[in-house]
N, C-alpha and C. Protein backbone atom coordinates (compact mmCIF):
# COMPACT_ATOMS: atom_id res chain seq x y z
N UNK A 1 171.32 -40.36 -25.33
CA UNK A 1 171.37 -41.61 -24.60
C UNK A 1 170.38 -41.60 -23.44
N UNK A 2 170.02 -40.47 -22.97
CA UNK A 2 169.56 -40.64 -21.56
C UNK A 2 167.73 -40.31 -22.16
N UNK A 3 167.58 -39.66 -23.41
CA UNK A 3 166.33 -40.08 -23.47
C UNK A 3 166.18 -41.84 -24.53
N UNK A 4 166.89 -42.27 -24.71
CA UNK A 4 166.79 -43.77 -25.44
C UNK A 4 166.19 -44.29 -24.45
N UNK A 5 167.29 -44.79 -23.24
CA UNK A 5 167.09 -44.90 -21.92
C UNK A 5 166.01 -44.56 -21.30
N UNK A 6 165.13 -43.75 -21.42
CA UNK A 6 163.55 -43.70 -20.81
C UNK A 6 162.86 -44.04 -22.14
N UNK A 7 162.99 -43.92 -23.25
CA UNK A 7 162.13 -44.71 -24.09
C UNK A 7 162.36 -46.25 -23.90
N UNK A 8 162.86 -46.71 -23.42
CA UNK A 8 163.02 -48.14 -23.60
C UNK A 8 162.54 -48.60 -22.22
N UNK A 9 163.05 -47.55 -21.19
CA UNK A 9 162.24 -48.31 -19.43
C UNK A 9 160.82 -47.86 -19.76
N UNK A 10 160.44 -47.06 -20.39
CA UNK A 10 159.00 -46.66 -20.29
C UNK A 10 157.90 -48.24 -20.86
N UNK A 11 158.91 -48.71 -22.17
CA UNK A 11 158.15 -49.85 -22.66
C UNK A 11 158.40 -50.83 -22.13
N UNK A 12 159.60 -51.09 -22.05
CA UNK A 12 160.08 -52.64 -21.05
C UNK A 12 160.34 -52.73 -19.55
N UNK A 13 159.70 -51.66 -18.69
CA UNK A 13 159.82 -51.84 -17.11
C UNK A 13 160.90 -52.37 -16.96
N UNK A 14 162.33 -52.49 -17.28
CA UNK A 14 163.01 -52.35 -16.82
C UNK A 14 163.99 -51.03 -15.96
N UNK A 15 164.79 -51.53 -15.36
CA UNK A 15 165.69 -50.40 -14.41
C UNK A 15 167.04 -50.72 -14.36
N UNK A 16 167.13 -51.59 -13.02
CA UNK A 16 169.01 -51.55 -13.31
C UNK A 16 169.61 -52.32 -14.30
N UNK A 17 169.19 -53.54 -14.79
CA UNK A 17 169.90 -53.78 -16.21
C UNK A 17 170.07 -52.83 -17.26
N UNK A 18 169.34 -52.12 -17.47
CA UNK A 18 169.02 -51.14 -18.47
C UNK A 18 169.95 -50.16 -18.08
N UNK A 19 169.57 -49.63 -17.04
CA UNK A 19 170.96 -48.68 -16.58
C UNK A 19 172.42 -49.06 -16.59
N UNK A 20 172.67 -50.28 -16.17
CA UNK A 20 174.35 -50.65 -16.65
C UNK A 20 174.17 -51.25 -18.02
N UNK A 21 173.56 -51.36 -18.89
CA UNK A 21 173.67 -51.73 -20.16
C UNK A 21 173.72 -50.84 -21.04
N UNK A 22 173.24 -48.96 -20.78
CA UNK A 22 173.43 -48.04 -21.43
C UNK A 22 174.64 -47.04 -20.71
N UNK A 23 175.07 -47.52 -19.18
CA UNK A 23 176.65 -46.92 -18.99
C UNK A 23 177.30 -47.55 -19.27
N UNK A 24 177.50 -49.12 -19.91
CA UNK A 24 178.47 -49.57 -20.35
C UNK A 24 178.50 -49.18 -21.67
N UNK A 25 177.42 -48.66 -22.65
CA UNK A 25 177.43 -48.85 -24.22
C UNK A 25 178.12 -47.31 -24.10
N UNK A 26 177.76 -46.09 -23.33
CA UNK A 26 178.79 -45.08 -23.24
C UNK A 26 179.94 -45.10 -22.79
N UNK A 27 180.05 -45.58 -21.97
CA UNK A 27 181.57 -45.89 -21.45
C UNK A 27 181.63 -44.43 -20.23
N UNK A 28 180.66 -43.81 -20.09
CA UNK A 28 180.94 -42.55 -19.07
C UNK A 28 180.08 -42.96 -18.13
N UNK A 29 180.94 -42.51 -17.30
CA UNK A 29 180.26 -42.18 -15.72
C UNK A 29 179.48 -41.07 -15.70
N UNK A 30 179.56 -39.95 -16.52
CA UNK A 30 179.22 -38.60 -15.72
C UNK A 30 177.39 -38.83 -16.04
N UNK A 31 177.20 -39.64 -16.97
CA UNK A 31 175.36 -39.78 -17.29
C UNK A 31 174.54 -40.98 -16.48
N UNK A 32 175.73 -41.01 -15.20
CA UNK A 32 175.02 -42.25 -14.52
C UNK A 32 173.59 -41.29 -13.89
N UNK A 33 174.09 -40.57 -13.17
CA UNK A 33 172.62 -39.96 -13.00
C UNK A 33 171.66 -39.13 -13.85
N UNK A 34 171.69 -38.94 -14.62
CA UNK A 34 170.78 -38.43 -15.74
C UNK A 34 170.23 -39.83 -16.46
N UNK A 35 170.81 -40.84 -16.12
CA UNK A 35 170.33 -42.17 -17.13
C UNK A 35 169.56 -42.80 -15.88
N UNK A 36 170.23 -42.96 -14.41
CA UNK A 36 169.12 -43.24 -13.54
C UNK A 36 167.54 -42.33 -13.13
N UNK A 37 167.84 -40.95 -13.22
CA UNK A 37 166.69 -40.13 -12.92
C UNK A 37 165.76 -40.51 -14.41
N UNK A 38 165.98 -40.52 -15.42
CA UNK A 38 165.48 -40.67 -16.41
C UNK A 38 164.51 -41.51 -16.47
N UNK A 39 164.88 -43.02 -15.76
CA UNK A 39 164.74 -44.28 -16.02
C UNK A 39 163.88 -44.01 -14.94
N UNK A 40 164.10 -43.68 -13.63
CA UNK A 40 163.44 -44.16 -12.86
C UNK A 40 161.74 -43.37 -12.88
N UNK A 41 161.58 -41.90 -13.55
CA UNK A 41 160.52 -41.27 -14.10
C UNK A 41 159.68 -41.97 -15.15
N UNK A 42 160.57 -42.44 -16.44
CA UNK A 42 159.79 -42.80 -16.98
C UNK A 42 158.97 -44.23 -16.39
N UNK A 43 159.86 -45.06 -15.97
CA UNK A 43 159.04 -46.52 -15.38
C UNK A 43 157.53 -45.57 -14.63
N UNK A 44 157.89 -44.94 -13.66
CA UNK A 44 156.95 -44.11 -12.95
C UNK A 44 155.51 -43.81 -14.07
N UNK A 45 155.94 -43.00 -15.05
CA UNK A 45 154.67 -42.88 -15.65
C UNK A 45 154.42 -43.19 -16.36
N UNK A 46 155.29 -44.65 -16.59
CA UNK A 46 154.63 -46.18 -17.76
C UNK A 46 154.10 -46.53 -17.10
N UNK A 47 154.21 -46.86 -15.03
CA UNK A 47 153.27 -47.71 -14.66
C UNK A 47 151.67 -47.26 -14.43
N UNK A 48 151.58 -45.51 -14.44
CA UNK A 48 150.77 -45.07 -14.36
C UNK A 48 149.34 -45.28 -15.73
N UNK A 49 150.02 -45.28 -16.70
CA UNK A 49 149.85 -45.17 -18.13
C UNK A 49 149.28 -46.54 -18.21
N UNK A 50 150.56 -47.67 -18.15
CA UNK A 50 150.22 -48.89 -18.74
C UNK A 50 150.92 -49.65 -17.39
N UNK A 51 150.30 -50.87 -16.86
CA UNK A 51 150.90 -51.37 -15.45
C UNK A 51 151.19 -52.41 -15.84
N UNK A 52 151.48 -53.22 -17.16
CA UNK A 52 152.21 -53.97 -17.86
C UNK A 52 153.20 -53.73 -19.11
N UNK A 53 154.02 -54.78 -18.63
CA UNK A 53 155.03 -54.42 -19.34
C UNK A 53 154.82 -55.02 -21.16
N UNK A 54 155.70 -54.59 -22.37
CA UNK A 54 155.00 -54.74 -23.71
C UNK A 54 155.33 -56.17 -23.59
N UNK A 55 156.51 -57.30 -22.61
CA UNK A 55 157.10 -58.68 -22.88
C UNK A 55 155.75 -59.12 -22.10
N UNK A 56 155.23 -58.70 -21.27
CA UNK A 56 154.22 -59.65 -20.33
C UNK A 56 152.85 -59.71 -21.51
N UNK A 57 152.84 -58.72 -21.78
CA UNK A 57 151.48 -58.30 -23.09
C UNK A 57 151.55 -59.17 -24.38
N UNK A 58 152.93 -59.86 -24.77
CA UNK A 58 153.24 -60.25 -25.82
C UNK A 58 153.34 -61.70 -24.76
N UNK A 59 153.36 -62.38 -24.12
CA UNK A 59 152.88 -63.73 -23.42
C UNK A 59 151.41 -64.25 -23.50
N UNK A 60 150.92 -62.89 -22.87
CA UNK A 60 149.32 -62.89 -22.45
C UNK A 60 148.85 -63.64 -24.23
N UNK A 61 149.39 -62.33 -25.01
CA UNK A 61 148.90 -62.35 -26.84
C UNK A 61 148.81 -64.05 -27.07
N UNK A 62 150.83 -64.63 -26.78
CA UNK A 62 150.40 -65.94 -27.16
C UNK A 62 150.32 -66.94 -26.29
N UNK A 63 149.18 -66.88 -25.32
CA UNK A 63 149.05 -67.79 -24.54
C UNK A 63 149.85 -68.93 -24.24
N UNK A 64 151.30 -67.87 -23.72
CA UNK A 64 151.96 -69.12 -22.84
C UNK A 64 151.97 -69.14 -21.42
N UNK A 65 152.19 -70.18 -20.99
CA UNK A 65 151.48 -70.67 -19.57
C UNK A 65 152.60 -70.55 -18.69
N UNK A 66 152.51 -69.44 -17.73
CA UNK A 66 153.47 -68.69 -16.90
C UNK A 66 152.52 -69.12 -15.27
N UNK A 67 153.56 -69.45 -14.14
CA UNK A 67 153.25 -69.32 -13.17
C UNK A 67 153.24 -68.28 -12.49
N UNK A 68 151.72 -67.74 -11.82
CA UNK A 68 151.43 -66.76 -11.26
C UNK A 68 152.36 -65.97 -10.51
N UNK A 69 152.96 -64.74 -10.28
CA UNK A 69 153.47 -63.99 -9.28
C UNK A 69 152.86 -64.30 -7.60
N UNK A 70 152.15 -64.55 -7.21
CA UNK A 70 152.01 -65.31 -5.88
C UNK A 70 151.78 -66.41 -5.89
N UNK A 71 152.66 -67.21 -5.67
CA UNK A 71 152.47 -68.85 -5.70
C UNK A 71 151.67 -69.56 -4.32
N UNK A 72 150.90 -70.07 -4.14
CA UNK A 72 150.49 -70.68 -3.14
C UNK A 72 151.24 -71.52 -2.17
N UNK A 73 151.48 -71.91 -1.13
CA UNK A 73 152.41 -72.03 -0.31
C UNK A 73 152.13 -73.69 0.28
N UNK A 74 151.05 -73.99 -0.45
CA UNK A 74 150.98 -75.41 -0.09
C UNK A 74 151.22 -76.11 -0.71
């Protein structure tokens, strides 16, 4: 579970959804931290690797029209 869990933050930059969505599918507490250290490494050297995520890459692919991450203020 706790390497699924970095295969999946590594491709989808996700973190805490991902983390309560694989301690709820175990039902244990004791892999909360082995599923957070996991997660939070691999994001680390997906962003190093690749600094997009595979859902933003698959937008870009079909040119749909997303408003920028800094929006202009006027």
């Amino acid at each position: 579970m706790v390497g699924a869990a970095a295969v999946i933050a590594g491709q989808s930059h996700l973190t805490y959804s991902l983390a309560v969505i694989m301690l709820e599918t175990t039902q244990s507490i004791n892999l909360f931290l082995p599923v957070i250290t996991s997660i939070i490494v691999a994001q680390a050297v997906a962003k190093l690797i690749q600094p997009e995520s595979i859902y933003k890459k698959a937008i870009k692919m079909k040119n749909i029209p997303l408003l920028p991450e800094d929006v202009p203020r006027e």
